[in-house]
C-alpha atoms as a PDB file:
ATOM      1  CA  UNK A   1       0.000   0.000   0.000  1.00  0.00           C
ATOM      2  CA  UNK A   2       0.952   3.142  -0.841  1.00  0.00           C
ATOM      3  CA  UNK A   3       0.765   6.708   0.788  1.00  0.00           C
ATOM      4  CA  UNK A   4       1.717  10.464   0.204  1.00  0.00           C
ATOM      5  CA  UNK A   5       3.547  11.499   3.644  1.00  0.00           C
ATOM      6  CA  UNK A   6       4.724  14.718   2.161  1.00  0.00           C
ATOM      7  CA  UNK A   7       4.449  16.760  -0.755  1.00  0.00           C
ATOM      8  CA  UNK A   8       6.001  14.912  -3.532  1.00  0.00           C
ATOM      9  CA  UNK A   9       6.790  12.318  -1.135  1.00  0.00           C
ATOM     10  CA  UNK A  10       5.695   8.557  -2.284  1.00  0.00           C
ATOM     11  CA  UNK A  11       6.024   5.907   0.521  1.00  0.00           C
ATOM     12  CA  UNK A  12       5.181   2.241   0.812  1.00  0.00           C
ATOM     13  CA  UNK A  13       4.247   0.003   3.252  1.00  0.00           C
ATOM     14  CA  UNK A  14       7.332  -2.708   1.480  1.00  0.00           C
ATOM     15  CA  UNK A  15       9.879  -0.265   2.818  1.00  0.00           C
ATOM     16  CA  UNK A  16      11.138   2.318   0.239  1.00  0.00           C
ATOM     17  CA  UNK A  17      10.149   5.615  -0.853  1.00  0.00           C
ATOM     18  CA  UNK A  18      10.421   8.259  -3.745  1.00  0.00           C
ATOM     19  CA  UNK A  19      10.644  11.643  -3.473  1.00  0.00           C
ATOM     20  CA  UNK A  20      10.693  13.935  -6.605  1.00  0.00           C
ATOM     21  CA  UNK A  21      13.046  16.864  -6.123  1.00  0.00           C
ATOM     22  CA  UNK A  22      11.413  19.285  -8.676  1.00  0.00           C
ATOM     23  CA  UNK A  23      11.727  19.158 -12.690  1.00  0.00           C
ATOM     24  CA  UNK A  24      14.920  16.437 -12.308  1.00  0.00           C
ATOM     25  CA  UNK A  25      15.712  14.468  -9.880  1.00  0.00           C
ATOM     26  CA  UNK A  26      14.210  12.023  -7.609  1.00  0.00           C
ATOM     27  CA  UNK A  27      15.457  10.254  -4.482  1.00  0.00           C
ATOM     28  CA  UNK A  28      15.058   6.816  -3.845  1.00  0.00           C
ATOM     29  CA  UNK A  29      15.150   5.428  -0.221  1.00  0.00           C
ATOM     30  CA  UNK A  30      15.377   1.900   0.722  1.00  0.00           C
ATOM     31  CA  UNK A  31      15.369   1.296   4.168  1.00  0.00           C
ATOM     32  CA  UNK A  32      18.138   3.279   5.760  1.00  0.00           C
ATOM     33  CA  UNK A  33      20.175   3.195   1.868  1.00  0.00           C
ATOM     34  CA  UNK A  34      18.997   6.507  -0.369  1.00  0.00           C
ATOM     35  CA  UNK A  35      19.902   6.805  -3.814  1.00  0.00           C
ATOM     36  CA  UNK A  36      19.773   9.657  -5.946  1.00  0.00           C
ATOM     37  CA  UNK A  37      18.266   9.409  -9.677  1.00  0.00           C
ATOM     38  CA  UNK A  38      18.215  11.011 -12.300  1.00  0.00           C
ATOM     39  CA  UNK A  39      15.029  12.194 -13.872  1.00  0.00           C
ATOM     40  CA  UNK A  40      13.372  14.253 -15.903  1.00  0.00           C
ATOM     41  CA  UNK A  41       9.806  15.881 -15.310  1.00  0.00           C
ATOM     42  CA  UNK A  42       7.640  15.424 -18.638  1.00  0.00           C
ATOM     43  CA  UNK A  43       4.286  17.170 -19.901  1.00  0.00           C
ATOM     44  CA  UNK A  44       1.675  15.395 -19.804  1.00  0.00           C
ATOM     45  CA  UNK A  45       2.535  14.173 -15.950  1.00  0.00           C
ATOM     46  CA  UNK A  46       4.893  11.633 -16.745  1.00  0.00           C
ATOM     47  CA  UNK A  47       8.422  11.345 -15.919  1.00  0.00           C
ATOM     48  CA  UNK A  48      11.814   9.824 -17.410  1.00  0.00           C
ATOM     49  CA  UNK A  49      14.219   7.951 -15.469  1.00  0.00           C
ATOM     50  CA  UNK A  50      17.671   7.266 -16.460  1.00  0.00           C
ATOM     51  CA  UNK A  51      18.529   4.058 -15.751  1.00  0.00           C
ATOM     52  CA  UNK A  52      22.315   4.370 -16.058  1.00  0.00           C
ATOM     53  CA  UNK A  53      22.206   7.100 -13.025  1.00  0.00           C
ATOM     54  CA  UNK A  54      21.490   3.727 -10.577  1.00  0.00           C
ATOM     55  CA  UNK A  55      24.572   2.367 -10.223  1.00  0.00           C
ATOM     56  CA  UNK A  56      25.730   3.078  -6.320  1.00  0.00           C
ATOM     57  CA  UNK A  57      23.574   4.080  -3.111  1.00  0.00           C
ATOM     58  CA  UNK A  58      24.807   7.784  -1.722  1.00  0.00           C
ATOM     59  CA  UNK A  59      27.315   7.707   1.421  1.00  0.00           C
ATOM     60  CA  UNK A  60      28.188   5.740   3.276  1.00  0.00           C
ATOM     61  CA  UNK A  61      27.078   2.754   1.276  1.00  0.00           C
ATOM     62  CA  UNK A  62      28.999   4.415  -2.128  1.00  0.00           C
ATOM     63  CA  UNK A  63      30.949   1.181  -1.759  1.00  0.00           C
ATOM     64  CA  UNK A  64      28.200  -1.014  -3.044  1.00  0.00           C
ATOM     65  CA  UNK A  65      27.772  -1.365  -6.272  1.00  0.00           C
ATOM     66  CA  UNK A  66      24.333  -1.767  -7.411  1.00  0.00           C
ATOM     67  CA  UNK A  67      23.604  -4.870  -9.629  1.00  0.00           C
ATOM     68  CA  UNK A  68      21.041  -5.431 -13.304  1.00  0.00           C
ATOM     69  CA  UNK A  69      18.664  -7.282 -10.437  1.00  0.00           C
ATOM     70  CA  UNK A  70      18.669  -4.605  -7.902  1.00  0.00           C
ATOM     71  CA  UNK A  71      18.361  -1.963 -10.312  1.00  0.00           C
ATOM     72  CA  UNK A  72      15.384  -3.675 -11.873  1.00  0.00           C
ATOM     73  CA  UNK A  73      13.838  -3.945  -8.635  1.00  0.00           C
ATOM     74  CA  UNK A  74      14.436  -0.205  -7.968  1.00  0.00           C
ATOM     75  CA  UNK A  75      12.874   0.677 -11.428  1.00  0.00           C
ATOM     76  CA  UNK A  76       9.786  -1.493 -10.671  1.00  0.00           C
ATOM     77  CA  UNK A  77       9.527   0.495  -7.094  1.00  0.00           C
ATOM     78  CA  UNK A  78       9.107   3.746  -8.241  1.00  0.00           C
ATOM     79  CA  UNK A  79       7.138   2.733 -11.344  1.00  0.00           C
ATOM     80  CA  UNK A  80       4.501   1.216  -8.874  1.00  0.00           C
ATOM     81  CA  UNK A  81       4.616   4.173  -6.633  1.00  0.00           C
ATOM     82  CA  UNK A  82       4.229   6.728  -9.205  1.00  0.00           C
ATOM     83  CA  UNK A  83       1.548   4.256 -10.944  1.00  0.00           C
ATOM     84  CA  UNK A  84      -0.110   5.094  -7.589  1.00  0.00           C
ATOM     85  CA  UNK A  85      -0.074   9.157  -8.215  1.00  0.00           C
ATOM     86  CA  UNK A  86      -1.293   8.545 -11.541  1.00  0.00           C
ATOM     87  CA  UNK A  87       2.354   9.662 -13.046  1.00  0.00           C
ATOM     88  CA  UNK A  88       3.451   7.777 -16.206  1.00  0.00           C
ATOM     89  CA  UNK A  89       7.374   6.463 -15.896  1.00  0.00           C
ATOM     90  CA  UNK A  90       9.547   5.613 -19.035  1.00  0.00           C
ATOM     91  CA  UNK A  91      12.865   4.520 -18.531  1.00  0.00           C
END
């Protein structure tokens, strides 16, 4: 289930969140991990993601590289989420 905690805030009850941070941008959290994504705000309410901005979580866990699974997983989060707010994703 899904929820709006904030303005522009998506979270949901599986344990990650989106938030958009204006025309480009959006940061992904996953439990205590965040990630920042780049994005692009779209007429027509729909947004593009660039899938070769996932590729590490922000500090301290810059270390860990982020795998063609995970990443997958991450781009089927925020797809559902923003499926939720009625915002079309392309990738």
């Amino acid at each position: 289930m899904f929820t709006k905690s904030r303005v522009n805030v998506i979270e949901s009850d599986e344990g990650f969140s989106v938030e958009v941070l204006g025309r480009v941008g959006l940061l992904y959290t996953e439990g205590i991990k965040t990630l920042h994504i780049d994005s692009e705000a779209m007429a027509g309410n729909s947004i593009v993601i660039n899938k070769r901005s996932i590729h590490k979580w922000n500090p301290p866990f810059d270390e860990e590289e982020i795998d063609d699974n995970k990443i997958n997983s991450i781009i089927d989060n925020i797809t559902k989420a923003f499926d939720f707010a009625k915002i079309g994703v392309r990738v």
